[in-house]
Protein backbone atom coordinates (compact mmCIF):
# COMPACT_ATOMS: atom_id res chain seq x y z
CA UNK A 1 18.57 -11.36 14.86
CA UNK A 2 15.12 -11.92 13.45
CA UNK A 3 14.30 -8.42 12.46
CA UNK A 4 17.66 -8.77 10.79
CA UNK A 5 16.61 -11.60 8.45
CA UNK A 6 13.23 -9.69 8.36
CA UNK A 7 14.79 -6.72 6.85
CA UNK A 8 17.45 -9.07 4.30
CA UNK A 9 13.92 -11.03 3.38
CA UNK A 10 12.08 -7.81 2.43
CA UNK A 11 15.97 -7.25 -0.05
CA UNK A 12 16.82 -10.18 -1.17
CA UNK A 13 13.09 -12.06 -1.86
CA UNK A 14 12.09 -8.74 -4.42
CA UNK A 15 15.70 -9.23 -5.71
CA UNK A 16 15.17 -12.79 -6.61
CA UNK A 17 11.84 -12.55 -8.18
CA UNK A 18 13.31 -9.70 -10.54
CA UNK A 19 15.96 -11.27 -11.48
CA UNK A 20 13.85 -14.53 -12.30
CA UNK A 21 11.96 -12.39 -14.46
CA UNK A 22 14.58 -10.68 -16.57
CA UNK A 23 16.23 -14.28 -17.13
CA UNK A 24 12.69 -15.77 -17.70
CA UNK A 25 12.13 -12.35 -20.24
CA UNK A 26 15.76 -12.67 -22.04
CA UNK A 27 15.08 -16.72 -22.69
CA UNK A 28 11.73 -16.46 -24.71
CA UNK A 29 13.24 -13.67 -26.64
CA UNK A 30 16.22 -15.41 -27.25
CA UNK A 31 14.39 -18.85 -28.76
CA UNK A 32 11.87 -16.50 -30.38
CA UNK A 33 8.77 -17.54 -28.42
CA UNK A 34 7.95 -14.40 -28.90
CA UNK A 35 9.29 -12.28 -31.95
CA UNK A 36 12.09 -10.13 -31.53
CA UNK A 37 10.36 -7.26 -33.56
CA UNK A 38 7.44 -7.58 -31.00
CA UNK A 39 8.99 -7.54 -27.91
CA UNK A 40 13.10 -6.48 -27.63
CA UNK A 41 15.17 -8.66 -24.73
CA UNK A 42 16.38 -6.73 -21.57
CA UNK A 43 19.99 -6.76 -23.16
CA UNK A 44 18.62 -4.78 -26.17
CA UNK A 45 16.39 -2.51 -23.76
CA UNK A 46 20.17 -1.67 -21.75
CA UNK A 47 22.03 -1.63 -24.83
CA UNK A 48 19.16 1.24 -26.29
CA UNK A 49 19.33 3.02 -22.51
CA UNK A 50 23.16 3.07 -22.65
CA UNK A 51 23.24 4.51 -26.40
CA UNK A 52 20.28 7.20 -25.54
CA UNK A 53 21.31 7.94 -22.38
CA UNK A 54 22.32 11.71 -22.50
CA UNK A 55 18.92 11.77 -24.59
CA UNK A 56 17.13 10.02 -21.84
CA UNK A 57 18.40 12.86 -19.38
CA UNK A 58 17.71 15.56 -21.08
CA UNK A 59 14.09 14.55 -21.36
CA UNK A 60 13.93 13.07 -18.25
CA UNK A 61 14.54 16.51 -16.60
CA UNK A 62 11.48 18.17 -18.65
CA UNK A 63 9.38 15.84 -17.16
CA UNK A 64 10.51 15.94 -13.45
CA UNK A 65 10.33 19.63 -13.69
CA UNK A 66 7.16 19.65 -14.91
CA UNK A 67 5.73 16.57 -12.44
CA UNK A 68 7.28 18.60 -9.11
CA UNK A 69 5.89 21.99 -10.22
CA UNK A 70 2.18 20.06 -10.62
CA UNK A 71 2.67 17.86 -7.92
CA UNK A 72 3.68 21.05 -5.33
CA UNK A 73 0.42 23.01 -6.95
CA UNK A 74 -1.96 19.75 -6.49
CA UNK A 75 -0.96 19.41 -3.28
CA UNK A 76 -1.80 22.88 -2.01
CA UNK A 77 -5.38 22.88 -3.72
CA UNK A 78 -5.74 19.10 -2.25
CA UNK A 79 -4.67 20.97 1.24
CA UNK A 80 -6.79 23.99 0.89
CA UNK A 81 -9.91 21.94 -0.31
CA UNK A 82 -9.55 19.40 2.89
CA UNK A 83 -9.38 22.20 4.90
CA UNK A 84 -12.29 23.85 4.13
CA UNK A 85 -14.49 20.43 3.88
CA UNK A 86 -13.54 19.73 7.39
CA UNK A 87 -13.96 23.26 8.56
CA UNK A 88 -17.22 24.32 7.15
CA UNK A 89 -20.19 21.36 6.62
CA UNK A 90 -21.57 22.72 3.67
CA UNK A 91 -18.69 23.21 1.64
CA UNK A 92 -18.02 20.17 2.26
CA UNK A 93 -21.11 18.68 1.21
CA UNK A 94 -20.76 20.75 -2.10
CA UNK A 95 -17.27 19.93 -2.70
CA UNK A 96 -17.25 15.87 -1.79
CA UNK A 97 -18.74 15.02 -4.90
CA UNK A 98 -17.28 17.45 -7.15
CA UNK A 99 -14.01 16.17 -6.13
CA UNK A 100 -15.28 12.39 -6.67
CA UNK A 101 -16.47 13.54 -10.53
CA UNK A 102 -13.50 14.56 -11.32
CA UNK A 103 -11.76 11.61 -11.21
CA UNK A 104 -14.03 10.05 -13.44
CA UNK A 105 -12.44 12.05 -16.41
CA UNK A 106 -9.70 10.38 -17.85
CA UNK A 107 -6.66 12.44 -17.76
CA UNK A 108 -6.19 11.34 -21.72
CA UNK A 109 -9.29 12.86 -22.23
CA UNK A 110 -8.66 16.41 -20.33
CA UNK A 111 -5.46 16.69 -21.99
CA UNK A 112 -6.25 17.70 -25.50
CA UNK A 113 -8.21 20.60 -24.13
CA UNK A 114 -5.81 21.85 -22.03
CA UNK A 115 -3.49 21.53 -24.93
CA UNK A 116 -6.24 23.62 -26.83
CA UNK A 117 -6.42 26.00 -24.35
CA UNK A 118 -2.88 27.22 -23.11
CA UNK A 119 -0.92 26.07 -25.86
CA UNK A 120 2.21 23.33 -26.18
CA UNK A 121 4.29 25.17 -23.33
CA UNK A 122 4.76 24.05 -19.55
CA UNK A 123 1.55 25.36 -18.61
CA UNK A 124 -1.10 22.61 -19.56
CA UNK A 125 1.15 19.61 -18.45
CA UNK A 126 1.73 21.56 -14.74
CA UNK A 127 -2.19 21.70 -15.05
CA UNK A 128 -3.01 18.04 -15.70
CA UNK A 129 -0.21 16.74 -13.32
CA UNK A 130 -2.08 18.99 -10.87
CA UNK A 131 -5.53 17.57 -11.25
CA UNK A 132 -4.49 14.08 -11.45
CA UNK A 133 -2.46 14.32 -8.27
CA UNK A 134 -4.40 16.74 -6.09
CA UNK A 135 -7.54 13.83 -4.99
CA UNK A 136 -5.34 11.27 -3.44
CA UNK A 137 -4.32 13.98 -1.28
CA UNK A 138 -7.72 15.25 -0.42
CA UNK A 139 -9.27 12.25 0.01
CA UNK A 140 -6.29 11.45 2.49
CA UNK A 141 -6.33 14.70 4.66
CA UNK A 142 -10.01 15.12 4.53
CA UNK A 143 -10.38 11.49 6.58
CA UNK A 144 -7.66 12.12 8.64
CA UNK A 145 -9.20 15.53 10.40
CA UNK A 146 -12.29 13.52 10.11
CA UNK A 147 -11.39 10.64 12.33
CA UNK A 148 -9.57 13.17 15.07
CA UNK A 149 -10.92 12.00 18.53
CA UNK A 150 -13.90 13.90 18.92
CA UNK A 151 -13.44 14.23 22.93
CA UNK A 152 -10.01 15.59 22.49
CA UNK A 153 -11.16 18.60 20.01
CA UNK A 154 -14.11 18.88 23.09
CA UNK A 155 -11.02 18.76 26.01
CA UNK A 156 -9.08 21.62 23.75
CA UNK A 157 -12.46 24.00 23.40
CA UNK A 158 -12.86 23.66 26.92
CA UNK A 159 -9.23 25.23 27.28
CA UNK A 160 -10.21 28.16 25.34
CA UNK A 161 -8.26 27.04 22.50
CA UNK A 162 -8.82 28.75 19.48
CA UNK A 163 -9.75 27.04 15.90
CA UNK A 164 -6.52 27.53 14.79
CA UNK A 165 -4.86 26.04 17.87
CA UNK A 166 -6.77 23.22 17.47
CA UNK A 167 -5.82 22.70 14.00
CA UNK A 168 -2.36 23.02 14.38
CA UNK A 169 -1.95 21.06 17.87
CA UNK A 170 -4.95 17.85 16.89
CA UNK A 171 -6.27 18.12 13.30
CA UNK A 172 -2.83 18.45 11.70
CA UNK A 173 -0.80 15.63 13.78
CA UNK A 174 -3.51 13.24 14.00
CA UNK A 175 -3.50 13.43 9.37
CA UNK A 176 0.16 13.55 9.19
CA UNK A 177 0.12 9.99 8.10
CA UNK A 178 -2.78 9.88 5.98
CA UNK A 179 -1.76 12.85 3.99
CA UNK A 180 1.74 10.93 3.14
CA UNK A 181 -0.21 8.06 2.61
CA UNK A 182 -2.26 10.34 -0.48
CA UNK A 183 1.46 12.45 -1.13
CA UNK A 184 2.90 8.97 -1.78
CA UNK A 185 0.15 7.88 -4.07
CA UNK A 186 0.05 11.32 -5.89
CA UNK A 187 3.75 11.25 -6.48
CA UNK A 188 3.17 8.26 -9.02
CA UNK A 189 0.42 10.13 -10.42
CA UNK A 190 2.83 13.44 -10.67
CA UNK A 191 5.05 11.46 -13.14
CA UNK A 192 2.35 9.57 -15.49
CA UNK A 193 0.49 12.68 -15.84
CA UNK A 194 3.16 14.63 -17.31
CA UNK A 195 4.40 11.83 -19.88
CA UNK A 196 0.00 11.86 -21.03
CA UNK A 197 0.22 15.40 -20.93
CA UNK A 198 3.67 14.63 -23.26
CA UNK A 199 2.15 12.18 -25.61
CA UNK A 200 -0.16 14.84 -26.78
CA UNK A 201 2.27 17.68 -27.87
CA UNK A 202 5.63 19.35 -26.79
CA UNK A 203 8.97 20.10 -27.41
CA UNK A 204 10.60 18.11 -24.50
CA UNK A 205 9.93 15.25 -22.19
CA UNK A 206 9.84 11.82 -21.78
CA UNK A 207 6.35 11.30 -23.56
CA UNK A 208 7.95 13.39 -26.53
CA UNK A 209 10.53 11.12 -26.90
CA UNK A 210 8.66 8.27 -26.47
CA UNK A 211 6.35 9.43 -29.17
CA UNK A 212 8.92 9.67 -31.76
CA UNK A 213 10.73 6.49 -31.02
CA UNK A 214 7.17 4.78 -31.72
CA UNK A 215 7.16 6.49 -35.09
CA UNK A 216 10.45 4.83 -35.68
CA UNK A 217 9.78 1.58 -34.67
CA UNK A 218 12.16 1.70 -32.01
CA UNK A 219 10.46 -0.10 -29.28
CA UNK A 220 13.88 -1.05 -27.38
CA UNK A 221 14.12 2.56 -26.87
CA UNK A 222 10.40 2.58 -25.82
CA UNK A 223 10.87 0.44 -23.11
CA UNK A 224 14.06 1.72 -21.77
CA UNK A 225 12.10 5.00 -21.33
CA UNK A 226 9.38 3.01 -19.49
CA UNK A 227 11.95 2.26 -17.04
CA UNK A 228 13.38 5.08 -16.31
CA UNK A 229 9.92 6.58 -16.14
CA UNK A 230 9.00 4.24 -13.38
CA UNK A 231 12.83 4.79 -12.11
CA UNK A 232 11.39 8.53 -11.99
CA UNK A 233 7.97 7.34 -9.98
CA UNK A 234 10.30 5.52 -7.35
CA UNK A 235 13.06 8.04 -6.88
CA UNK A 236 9.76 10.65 -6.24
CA UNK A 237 7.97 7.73 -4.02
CA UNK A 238 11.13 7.78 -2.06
CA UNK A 239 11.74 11.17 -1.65
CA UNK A 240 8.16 11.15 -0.05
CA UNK A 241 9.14 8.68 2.80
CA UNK A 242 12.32 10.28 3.65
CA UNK A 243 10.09 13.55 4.41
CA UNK A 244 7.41 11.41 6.37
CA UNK A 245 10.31 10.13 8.01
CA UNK A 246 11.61 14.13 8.49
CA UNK A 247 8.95 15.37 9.10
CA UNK A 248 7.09 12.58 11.86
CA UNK A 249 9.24 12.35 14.77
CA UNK A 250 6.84 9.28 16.18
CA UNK A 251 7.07 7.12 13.04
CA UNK A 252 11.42 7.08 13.77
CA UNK A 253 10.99 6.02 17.13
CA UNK A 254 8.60 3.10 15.78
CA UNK A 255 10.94 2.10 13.86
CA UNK A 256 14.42 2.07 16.33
């Protein structure tokens, strides 16, 4: 009974506060605290979502198809690079703070030269989703084989179990969490780096269209593509846990 009022708590108490929000949002509009011109009311945001909304999906599917292609290619050079950190010292030694530095670019600021470089196409926005969402999960892998129990890698050597063995039996398992932990956090990342990547030239896409509605003035239609944008981050956010739940056998037992 109380884990059932747990889980209709962690529903209904987000719920609430939303909706508070929205009604709190529509009533300054409405008596013009704040000018219509500046920021439109929720109604006019669903009215301009409603109106756009083939639009909306057309663009929408640029930029998912753009996000999942970087997002898969970040993730295998964020797997490959926390491999070979844990595996051999001094690459990782070399590699630690190259990986740090280059999150200290601003994606904003890599994305005019990667425009400059390969051109308007797919190719630079794949890139720039890939380097904004391959750290998270580097960082995430790379201190999961880290923190394996050192005694059990020991107990496994002492078995004659190869370095590949132990990988896949110890390393792996134990940084099955942490790496969904980084995949979650790089599947937000996947979707904001393709709109930046967007802003800056194109032919489809969310930031495209959000770019010309600017132009217009049309900032109802702005913020109707903000949400579905973060619609987008969720819906990839969620496709993440259904995997961890797939693919970590444990974690569904914890939670029977």
């Amino acid at each position: 009974m109380s884990s059932m009022l747990h889980d209709a708590k962690r529903i209904w108490v987000p719920t609430v506060t939303m909706g508070i929000l929205l009604v709190t949002w529509e009533f300054v509009v409405r008596v013009g605290l704040i000018p219509n011109f500046l920021l439109p009311s929720p109604t006019q945001v669903v009215s301009a979502f409603i109106e756009d909304f083939p639009l909306l999906v057309g663009h929408a599917a640029a930029t998912l198809g753009e996000a999942a292609l970087g997002l898969v290619l970040g993730v295998l050079i964020g797997f490959v690079v926390a491999v070979l950190m844990d595996r051999f010292e001094p690459v990782g030694l070399a590699l630690n703070p190259l990986v740090t530095i280059s999150q200290t670019v601003p994606p904003v600021a890599i994305a005019p030269l990667l425009v400059l470089w390969f051109g308007y196409g797919i190719l630079p926005k794949v890139l720039l989703v890939a380097l904004t969402t391959f750290f998270p999960v580097t960082v995430s892998l790379f201190g999961g084989f880290q923190s394996v129990d050192r005694d059990l890698v020991d107990l496994m050597r002492t078995m004659r179990a190869t370095e590949v063995q132990i990988f896949w039996h110890v390393k792996l398992p134990a940084a099955a969490e942490e790496f969904f932990s980084g995949l979650r956090i790089s599947a937000t990342y996947a979707i904001v780096g393709a709109v930046i990547a967007e802003w800056l030239g194109g032919f489809s896409g969310l930031g495209v269209y959000m770019t010309r509605v600017r132009k217009s003035f049309g900032y109802d239609r702005m913020f109707a593509c903000i949400a579905l944008i973060s619609a987008c981050s969720l819906g990839l956010m969620r496709l993440v846990d259904l995997a961890e739940y797939m693919c970590l056998p444990w974690r569904r037992a914890e939670r029977k």
